[in-house]
C-alpha atoms as a PDB file:
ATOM      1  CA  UNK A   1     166.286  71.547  36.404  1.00  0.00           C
ATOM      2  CA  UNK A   2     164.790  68.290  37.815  1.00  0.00           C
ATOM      3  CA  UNK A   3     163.165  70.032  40.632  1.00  0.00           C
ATOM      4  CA  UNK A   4     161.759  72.523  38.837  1.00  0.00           C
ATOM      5  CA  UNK A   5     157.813  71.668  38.936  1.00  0.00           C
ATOM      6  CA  UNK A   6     158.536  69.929  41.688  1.00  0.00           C
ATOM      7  CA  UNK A   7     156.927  72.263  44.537  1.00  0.00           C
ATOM      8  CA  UNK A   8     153.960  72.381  41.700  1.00  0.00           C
ATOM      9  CA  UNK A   9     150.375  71.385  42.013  1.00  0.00           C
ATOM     10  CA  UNK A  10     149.504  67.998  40.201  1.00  0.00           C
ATOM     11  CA  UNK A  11     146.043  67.818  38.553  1.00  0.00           C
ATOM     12  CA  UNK A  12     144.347  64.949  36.601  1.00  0.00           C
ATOM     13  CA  UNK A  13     143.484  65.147  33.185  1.00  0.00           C
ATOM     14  CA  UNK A  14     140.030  63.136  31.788  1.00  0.00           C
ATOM     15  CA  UNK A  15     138.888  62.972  28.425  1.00  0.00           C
ATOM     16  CA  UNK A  16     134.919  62.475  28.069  1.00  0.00           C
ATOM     17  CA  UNK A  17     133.340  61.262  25.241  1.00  0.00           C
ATOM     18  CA  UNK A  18     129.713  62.581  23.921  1.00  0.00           C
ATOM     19  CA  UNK A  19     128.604  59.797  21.060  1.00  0.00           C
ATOM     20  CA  UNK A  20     126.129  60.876  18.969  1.00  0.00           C
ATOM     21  CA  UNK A  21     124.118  58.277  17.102  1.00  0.00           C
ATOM     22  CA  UNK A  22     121.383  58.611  14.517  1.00  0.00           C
ATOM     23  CA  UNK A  23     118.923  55.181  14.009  1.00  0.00           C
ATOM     24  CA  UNK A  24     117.134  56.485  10.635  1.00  0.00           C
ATOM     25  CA  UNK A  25     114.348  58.507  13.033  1.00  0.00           C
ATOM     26  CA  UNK A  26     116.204  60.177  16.085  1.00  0.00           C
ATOM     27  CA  UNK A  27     118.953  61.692  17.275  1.00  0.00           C
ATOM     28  CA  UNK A  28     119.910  59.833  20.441  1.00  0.00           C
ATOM     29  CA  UNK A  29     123.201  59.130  22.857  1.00  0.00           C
ATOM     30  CA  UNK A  30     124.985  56.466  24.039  1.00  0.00           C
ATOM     31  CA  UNK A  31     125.339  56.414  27.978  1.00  0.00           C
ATOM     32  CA  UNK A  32     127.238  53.892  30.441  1.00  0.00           C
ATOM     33  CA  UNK A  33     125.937  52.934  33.789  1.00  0.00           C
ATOM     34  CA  UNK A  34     128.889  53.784  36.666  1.00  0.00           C
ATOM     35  CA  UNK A  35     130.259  50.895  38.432  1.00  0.00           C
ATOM     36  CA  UNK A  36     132.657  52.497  40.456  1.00  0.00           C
ATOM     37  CA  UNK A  37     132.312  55.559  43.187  1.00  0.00           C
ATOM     38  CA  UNK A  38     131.651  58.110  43.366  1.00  0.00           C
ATOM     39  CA  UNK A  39     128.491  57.763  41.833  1.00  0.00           C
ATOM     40  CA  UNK A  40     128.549  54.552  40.981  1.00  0.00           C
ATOM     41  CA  UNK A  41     125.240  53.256  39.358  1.00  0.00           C
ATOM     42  CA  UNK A  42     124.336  56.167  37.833  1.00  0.00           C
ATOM     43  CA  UNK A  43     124.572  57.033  34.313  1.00  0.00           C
ATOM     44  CA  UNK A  44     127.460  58.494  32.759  1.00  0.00           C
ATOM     45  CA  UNK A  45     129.250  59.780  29.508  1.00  0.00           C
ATOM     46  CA  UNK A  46     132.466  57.548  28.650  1.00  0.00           C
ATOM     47  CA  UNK A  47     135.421  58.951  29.627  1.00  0.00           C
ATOM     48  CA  UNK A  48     138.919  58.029  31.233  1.00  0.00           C
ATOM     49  CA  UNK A  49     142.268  59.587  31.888  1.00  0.00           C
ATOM     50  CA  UNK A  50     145.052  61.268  29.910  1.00  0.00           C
ATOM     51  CA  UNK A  51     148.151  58.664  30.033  1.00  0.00           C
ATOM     52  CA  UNK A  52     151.503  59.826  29.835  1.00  0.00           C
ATOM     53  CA  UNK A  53     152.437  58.387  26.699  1.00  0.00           C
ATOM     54  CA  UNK A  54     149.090  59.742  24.815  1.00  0.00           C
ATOM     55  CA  UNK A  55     148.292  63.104  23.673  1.00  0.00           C
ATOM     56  CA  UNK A  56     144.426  64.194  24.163  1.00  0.00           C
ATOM     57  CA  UNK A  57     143.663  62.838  20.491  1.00  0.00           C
ATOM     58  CA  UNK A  58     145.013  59.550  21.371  1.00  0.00           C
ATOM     59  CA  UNK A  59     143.647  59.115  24.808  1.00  0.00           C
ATOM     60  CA  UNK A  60     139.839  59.730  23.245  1.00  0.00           C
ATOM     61  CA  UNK A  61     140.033  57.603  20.333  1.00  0.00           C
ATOM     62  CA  UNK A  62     140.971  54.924  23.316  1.00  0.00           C
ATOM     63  CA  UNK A  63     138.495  55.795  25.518  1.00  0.00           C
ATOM     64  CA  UNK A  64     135.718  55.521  22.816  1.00  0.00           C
ATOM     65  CA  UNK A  65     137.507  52.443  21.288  1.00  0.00           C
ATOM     66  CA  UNK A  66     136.693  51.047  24.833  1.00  0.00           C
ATOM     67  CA  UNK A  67     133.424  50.948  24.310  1.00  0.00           C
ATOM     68  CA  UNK A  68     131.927  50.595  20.857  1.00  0.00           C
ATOM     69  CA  UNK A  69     134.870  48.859  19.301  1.00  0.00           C
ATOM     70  CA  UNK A  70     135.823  51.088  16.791  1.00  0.00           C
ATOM     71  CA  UNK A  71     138.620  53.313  15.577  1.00  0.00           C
ATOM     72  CA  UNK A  72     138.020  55.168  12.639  1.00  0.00           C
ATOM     73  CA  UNK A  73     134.894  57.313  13.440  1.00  0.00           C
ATOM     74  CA  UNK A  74     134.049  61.282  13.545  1.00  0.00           C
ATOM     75  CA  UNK A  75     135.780  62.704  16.417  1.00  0.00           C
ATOM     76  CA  UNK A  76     136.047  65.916  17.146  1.00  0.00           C
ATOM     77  CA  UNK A  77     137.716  68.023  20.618  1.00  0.00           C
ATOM     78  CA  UNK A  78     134.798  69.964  22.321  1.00  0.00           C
ATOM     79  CA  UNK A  79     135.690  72.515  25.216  1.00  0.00           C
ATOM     80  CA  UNK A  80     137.498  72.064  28.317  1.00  0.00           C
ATOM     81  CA  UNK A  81     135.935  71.732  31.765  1.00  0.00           C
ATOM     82  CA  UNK A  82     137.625  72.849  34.828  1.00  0.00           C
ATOM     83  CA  UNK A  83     135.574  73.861  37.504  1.00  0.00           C
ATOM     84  CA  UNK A  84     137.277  72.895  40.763  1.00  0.00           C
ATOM     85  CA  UNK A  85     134.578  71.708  42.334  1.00  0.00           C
ATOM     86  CA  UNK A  86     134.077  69.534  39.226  1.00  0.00           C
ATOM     87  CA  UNK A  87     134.821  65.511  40.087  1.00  0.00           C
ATOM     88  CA  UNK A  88     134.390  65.009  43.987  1.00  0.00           C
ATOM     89  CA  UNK A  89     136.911  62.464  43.676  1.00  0.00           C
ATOM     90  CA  UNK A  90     139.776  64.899  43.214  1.00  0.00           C
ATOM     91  CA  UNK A  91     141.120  67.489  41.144  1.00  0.00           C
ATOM     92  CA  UNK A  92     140.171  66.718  37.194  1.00  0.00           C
ATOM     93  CA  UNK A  93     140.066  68.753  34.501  1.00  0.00           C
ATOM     94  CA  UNK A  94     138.166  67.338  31.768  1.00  0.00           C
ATOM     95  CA  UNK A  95     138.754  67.897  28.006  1.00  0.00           C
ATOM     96  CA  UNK A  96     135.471  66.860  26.320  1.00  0.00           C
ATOM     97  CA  UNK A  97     135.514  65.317  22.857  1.00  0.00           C
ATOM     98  CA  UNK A  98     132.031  64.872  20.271  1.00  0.00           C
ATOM     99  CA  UNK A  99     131.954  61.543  18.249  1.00  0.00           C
ATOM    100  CA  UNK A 100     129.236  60.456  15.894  1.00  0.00           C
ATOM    101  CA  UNK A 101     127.675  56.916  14.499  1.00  0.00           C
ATOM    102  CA  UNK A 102     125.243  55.690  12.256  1.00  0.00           C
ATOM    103  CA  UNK A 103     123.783  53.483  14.708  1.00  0.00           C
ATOM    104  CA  UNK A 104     122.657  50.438  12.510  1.00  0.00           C
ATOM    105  CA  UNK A 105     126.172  50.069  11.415  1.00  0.00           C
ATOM    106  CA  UNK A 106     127.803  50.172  14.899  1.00  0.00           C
ATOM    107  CA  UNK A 107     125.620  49.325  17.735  1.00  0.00           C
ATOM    108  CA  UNK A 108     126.902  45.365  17.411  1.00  0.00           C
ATOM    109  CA  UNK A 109     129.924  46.367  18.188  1.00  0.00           C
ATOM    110  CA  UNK A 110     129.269  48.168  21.535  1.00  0.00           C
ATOM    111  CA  UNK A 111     131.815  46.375  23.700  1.00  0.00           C
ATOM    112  CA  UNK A 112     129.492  46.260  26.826  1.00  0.00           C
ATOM    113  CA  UNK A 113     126.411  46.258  26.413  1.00  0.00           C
ATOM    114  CA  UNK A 114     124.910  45.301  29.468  1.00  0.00           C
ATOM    115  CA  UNK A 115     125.817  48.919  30.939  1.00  0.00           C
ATOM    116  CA  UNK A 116     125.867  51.084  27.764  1.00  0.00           C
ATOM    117  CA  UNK A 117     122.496  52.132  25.966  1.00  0.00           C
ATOM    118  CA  UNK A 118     121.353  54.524  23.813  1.00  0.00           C
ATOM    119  CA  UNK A 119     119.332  56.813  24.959  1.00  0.00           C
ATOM    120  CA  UNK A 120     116.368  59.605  22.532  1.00  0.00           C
ATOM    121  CA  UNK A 121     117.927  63.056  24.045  1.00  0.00           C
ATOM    122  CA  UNK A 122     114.467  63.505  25.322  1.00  0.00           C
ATOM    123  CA  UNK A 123     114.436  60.394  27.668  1.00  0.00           C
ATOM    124  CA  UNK A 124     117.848  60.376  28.403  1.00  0.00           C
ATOM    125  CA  UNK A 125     118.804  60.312  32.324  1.00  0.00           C
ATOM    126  CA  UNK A 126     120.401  63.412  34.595  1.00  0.00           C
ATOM    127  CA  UNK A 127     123.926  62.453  34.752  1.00  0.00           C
ATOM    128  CA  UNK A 128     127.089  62.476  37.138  1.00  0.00           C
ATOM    129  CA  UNK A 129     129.020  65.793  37.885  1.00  0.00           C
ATOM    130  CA  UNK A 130     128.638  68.133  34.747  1.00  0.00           C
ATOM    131  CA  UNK A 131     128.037  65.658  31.656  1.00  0.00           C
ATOM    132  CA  UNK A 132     125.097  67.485  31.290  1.00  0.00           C
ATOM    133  CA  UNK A 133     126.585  70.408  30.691  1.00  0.00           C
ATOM    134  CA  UNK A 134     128.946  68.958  28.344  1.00  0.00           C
ATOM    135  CA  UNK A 135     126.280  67.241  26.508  1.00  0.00           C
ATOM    136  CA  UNK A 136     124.663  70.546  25.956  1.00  0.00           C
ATOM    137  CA  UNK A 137     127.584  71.948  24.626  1.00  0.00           C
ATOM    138  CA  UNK A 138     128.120  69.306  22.074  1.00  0.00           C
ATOM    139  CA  UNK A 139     124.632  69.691  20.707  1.00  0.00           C
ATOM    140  CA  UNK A 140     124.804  73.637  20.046  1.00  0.00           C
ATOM    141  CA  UNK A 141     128.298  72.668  18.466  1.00  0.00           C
ATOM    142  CA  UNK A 142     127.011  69.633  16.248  1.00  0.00           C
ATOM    143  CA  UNK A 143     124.104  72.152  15.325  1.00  0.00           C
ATOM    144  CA  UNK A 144     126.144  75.166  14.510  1.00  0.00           C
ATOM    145  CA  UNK A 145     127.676  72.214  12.346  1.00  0.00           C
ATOM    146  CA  UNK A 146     124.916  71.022  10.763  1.00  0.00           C
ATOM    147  CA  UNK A 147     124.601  74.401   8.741  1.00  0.00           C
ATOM    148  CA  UNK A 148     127.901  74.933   7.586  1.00  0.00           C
ATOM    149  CA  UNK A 149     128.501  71.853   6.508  1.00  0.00           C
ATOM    150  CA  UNK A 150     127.489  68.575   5.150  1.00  0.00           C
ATOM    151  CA  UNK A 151     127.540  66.339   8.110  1.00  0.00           C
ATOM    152  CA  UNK A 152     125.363  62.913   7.011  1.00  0.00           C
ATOM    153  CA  UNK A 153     128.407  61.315   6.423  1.00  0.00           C
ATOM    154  CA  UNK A 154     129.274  60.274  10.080  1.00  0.00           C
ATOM    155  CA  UNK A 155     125.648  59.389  10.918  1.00  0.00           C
ATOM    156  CA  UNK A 156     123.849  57.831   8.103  1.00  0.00           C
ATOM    157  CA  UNK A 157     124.187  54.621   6.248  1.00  0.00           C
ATOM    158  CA  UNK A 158     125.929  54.356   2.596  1.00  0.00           C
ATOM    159  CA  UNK A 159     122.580  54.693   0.934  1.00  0.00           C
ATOM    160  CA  UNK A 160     119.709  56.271   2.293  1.00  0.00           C
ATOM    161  CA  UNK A 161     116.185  57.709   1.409  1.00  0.00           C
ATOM    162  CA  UNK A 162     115.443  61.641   1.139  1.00  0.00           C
ATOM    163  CA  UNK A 163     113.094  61.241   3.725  1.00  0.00           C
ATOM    164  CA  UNK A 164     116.024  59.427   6.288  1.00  0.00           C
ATOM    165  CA  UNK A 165     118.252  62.690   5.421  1.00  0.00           C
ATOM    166  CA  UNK A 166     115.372  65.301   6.176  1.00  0.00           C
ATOM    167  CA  UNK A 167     115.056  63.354   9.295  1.00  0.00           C
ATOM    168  CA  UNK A 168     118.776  63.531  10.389  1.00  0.00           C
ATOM    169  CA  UNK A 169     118.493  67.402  10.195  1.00  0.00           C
ATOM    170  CA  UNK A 170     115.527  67.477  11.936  1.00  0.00           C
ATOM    171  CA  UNK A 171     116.495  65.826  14.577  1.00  0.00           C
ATOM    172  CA  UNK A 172     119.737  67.739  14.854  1.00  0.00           C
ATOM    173  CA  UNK A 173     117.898  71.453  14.551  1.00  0.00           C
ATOM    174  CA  UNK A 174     114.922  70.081  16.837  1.00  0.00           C
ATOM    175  CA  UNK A 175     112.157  71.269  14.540  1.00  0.00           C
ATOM    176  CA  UNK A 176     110.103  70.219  11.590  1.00  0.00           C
ATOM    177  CA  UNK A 177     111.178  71.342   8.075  1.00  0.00           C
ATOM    178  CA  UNK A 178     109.825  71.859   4.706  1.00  0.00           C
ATOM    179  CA  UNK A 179     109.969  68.962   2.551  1.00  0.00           C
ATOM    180  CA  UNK A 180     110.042  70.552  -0.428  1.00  0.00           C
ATOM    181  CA  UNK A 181     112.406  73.777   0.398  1.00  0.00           C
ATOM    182  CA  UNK A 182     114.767  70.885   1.869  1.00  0.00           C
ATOM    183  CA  UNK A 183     114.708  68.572  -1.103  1.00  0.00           C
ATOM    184  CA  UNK A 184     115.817  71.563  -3.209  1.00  0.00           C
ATOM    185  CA  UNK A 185     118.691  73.422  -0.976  1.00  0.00           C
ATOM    186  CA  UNK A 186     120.172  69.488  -1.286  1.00  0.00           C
ATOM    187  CA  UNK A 187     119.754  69.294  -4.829  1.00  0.00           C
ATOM    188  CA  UNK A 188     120.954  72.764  -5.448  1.00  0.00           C
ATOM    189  CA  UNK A 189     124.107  71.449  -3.447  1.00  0.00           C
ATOM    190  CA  UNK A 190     124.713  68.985  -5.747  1.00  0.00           C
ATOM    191  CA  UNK A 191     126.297  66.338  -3.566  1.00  0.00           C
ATOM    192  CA  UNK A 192     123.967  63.572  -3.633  1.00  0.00           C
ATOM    193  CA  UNK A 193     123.522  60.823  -6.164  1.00  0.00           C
ATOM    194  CA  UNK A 194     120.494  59.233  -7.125  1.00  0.00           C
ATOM    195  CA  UNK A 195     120.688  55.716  -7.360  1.00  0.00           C
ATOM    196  CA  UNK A 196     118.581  52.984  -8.821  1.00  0.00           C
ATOM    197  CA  UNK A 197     117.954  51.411  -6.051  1.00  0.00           C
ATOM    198  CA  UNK A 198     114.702  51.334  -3.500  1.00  0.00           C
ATOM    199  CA  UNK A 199     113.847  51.185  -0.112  1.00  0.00           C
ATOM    200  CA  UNK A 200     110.406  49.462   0.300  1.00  0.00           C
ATOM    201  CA  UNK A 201     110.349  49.442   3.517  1.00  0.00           C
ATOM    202  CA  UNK A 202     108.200  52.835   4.024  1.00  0.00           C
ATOM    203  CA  UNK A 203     105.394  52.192   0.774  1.00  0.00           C
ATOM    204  CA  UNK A 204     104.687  49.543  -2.113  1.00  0.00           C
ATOM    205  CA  UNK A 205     105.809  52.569  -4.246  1.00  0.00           C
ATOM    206  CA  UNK A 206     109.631  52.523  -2.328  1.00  0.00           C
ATOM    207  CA  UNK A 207     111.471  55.201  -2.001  1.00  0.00           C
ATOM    208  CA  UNK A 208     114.860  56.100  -4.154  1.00  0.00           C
ATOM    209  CA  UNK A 209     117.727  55.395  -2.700  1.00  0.00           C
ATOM    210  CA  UNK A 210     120.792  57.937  -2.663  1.00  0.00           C
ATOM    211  CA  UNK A 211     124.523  58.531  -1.914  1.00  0.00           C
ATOM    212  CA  UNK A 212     126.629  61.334  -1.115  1.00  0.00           C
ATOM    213  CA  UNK A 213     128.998  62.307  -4.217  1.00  0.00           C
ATOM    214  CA  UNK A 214     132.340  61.855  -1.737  1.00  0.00           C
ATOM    215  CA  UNK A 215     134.293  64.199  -4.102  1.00  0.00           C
ATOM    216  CA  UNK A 216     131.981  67.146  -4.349  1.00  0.00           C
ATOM    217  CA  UNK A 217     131.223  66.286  -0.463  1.00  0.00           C
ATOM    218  CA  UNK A 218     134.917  66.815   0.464  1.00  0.00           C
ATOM    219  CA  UNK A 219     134.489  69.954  -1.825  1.00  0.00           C
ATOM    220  CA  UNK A 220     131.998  71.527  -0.017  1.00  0.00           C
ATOM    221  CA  UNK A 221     133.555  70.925   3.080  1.00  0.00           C
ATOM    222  CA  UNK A 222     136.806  72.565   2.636  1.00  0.00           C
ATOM    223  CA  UNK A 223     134.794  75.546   1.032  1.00  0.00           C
ATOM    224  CA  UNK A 224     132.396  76.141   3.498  1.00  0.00           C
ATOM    225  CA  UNK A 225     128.857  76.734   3.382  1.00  0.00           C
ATOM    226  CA  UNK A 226     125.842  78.344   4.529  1.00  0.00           C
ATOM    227  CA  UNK A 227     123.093  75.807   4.763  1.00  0.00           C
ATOM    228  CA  UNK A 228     119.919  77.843   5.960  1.00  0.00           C
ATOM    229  CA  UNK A 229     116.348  76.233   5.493  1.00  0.00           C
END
């Protein structure tokens, strides 16, 4: 029984990571520069390689934990890539995984900084082997996402303005949306709270601040949804 896969092709197995990150205006991704062939110096998503003691789940959260620092954020497995052709390096198959940040919570803790930056997904940079590809992917995923269910959790801070929420979804859809129709599908949703709090950063007047209702969030979640604007 030892021999048994012995006569058997062995192929390595990469996790990549596509972090999304959300700075109260845009919708952007964090890249790292290369520093090792092939390609080296050119911009990249983060990724490593399946250890033996790690499941897929495991080796991601490490991978991104790598980089920014953290543990506990949105993660969520994407699609697997296995052209053959893929990595020029040698045979990889690559299981691609979606996180997401608020950005003005996290981006201290990026871990190196002098060859990770985040990028608007309009400026960002053609990257190494198929990361486009995969970056694609992930956006028609987080999108399909984005209207079945409440996602501002991952990407915005605590407390936020109407205006930073309308924003986040306009970014993620990549068009412009009615302010008013969008105010009321959120209040007919019933999963914010209004606090009493302002943000005067935008007008003298402020603007309210709000939070999501975590228990009706969860709610609405598990349910299901159909959020069209």
């Amino acid at each position: 029984m030892l021999g048994t896969y012995s006569k058997e092709d062995k192929i390595l197995l990469a996790v990549d990571c596509i972090i999304f990150g959300f700075d109260k205006e845009e919708l952007k991704i964090l890249l790292v520069q290369r520093d090792f062939e092939p390609e080296k110096g050119k911009w990249s998503l983060i990724g490593g390689f399946l250890k033996k003691e790690e499941n897929l789940d495991e080796a991601a959260i490490r991978v991104l934990h790598h980089l920014t620092g953290l543990n506990d954020i949105y993660m969520e497995q994407l699609y697997t890539f296995s052209k053959v052709d893929r990595d020029p390096a040698d045979r990889t198959l690559s299981v691609a995984y979606y996180a997401l940040i608020d950005i003005a919570t996290h981006n201290i803790n990026l871990v190196k900084p002098e060859s990770s930056k985040w990028f608007t997904l309009k400026d960002a940079p053609k990257l190494i082997f198929d990361h486009n590809r995969m970056v694609e992917r992930s956006l028609a995923r987080l999108r399909r996402r984005a209207l079945s269910k409440p996602i501002g959790f991952e990407l915005l801070p605590k407390k936020f303005t109407m205006r930073q929420l309308q924003k986040l979804y306009e970014a993620i859809l990549d068009h412009k949306l009615d302010k008013r129709n969008f105010i009321n599908k959120f209040n007919s949703l019933d999963i914010l709270i209004k606090t009493d709090e302002k943000d005067m950063s935008s007008s003298k007047k402020g603007a309210f601040l709000f939070q999501f209702d975590e228990e009706k969030y969860n709610s609405k979640v598990e349910d299901g949804f159909n959020f069209k604007l």
